[in-house]
Protein backbone atom coordinates (compact mmCIF):
# COMPACT_ATOMS: atom_id res chain seq x y z
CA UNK A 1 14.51 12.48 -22.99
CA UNK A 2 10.69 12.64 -22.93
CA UNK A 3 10.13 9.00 -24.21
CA UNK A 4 12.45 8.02 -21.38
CA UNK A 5 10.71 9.69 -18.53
CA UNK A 6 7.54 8.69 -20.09
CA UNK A 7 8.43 5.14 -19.85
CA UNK A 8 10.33 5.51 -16.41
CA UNK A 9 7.54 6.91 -15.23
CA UNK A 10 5.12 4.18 -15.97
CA UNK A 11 7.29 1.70 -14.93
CA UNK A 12 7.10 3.48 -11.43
CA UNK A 13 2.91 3.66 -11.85
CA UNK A 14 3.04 0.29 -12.48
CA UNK A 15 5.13 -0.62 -9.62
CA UNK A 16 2.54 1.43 -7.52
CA UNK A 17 0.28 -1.09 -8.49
CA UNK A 18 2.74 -4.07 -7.08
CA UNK A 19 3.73 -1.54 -4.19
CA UNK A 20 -0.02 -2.11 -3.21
CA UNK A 21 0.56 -5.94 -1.75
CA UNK A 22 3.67 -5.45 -1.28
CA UNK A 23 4.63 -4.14 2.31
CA UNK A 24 8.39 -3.55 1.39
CA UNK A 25 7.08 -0.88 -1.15
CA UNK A 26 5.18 2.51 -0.69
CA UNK A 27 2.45 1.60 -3.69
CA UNK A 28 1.10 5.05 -3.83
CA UNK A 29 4.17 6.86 -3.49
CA UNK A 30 5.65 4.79 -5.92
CA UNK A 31 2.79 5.70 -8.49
CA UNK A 32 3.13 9.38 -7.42
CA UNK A 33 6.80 9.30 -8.63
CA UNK A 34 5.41 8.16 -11.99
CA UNK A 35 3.55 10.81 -12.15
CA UNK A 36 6.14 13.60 -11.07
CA UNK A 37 8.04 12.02 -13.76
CA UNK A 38 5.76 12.57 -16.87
CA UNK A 39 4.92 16.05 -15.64
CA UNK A 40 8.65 16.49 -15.85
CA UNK A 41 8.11 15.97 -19.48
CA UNK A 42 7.92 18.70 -22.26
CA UNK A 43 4.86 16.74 -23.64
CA UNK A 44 2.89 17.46 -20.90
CA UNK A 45 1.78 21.16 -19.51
CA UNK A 46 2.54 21.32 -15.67
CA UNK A 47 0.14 21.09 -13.37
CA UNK A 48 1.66 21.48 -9.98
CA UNK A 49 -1.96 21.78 -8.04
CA UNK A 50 -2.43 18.09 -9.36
CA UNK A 51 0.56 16.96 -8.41
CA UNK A 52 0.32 18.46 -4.48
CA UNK A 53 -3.17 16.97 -4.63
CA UNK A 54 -1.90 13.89 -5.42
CA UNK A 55 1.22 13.94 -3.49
CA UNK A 56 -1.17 14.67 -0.06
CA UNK A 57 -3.31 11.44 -1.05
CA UNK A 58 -0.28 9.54 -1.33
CA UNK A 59 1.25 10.38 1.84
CA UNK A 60 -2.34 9.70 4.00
CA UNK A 61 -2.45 6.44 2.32
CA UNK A 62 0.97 5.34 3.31
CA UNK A 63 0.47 6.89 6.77
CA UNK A 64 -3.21 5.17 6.95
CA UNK A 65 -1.26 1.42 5.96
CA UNK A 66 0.24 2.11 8.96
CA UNK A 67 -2.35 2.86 11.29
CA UNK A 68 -5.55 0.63 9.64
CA UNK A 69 -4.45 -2.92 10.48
CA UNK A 70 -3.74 -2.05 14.24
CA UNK A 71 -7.02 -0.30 14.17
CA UNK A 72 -8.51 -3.35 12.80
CA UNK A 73 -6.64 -5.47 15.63
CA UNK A 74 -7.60 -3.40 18.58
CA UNK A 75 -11.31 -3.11 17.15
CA UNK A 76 -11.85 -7.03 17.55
CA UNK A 77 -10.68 -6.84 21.02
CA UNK A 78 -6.70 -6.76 20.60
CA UNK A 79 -4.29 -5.59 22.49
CA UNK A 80 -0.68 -4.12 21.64
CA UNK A 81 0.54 -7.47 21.85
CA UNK A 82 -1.60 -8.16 18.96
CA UNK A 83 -0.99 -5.43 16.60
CA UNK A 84 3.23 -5.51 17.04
CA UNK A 85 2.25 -9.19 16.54
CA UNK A 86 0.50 -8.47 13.10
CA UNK A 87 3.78 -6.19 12.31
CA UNK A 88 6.15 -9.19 12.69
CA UNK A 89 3.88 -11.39 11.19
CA UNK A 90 3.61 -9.33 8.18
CA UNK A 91 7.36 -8.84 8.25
CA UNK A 92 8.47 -12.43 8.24
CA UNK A 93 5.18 -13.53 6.27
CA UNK A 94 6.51 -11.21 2.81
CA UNK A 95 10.00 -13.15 3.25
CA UNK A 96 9.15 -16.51 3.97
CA UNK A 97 5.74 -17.12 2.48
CA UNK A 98 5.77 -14.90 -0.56
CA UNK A 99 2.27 -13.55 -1.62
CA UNK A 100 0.50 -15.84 0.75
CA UNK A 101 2.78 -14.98 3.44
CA UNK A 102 1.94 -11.85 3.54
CA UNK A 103 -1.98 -12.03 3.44
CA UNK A 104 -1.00 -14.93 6.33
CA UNK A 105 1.66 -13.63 8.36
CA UNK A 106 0.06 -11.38 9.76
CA UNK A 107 -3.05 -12.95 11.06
CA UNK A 108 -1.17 -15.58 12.90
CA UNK A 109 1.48 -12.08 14.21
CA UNK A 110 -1.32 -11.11 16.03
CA UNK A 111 -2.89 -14.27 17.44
CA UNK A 112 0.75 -15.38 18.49
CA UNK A 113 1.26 -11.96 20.32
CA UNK A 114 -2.39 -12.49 21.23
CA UNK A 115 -1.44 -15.88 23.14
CA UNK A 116 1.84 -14.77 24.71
CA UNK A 117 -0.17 -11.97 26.61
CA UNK A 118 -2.93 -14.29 27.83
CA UNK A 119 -2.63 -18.03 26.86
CA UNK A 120 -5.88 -18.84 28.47
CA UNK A 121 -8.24 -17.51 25.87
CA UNK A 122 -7.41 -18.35 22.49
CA UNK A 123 -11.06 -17.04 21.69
CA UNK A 124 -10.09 -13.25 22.04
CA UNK A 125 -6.87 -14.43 20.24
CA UNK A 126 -8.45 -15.56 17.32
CA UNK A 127 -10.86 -12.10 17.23
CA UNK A 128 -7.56 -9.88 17.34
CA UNK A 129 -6.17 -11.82 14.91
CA UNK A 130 -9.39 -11.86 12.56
CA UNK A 131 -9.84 -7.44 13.27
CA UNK A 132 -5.59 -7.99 11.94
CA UNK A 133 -6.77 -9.80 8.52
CA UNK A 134 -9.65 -7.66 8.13
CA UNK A 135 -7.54 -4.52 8.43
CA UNK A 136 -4.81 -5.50 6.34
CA UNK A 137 -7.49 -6.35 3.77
CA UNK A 138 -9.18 -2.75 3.93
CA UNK A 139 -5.54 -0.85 4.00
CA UNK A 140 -4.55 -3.26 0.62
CA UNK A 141 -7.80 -2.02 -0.74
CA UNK A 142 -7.24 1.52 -0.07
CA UNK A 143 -3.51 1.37 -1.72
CA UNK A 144 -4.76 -0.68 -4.54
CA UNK A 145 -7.05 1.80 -5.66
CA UNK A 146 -5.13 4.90 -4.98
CA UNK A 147 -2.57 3.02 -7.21
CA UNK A 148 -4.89 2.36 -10.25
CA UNK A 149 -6.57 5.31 -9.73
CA UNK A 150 -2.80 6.86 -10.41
CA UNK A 151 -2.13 4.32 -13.68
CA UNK A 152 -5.48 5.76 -15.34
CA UNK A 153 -4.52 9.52 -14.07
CA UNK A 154 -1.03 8.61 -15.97
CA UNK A 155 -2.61 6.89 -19.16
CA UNK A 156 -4.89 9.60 -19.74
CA UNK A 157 -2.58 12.57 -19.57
CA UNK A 158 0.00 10.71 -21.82
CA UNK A 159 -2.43 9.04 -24.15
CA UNK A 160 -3.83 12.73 -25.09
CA UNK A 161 -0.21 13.50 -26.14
CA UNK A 162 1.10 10.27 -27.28
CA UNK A 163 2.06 11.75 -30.46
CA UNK A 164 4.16 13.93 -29.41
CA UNK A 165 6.64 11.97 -27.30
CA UNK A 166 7.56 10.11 -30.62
């Protein structure tokens, strides 16, 4: 039963990792599960501080995805049209445009939603649009390292008692 938590749960770290460009999954919740999981193990003594410590990170970060890219959107001048703009861009950008899609989609969300509100001035469009990218950039970032951050927390503990889950 310990070999196949051990493995479940780095299957889940691991999918942190993917969780972290991927919209459609929580990367750093994800990751948390995977480490839930190995603490669950005999193997490993329980540390349950760690695991609330960790759990709190990953619940800021997935809050903070949230709120980042509409900060970065109404930083460059944007307005709400912009940021639900970015939302529906990155919604339709992960299912029609794959990985590029979704580094796309939203950028041109919020420079559509951008135009609808005021077609004259494509300028302050474009700005919104650009504060969109660079927030979605920063909030990828942020899960991406939380993630990895989670995969070396996970190798370490295991790797120290590798041994003893065979």
């Amino acid at each position: 039963m310990d070999l196949f938590l051990l493995l479940i749960g780095l299957f889940f770290v691991l999918l942190g990792i993917v969780g972290a460009f991927l919209p459609i999954l929580p990367g750093p919740i994800m990751g948390w599960i995977g480490l839930l999981l190995l603490q669950l193990t005999s193997v490993i003594t329980k540390d349950w501080t760690f695991l609330g410590v960790t759990l709190a990170v990953s619940i800021i970060v997935f809050v903070l995805d949230y709120i980042i890219p509409a900060m970065g959107t109404k930083r460059y001048g944007g307005t709400k049209y912009g940021i639900y703009g970015s939302m529906i861009g990155l919604f339709f950008g992960l299912f029609f445009g794959g990985i590029l899609g979704i580094i796309i989609g939203p950028f041109l969300g919020a420079f559509v939603g951008e135009i609808l509100k005021d077609s004259s001035d494509s300028n302050k469009a474009l700005r919104a649009a650009y504060g969109s990218f660079i927030g979605f950039l920063f909030s990828t970032g942020i899960k991406f390292a939380v993630s990895t951050t989670f995969l070396v927390l996970f190798v370490n503990q295991a790797w120290e008692k590798l041994d003893l889950f065979f």
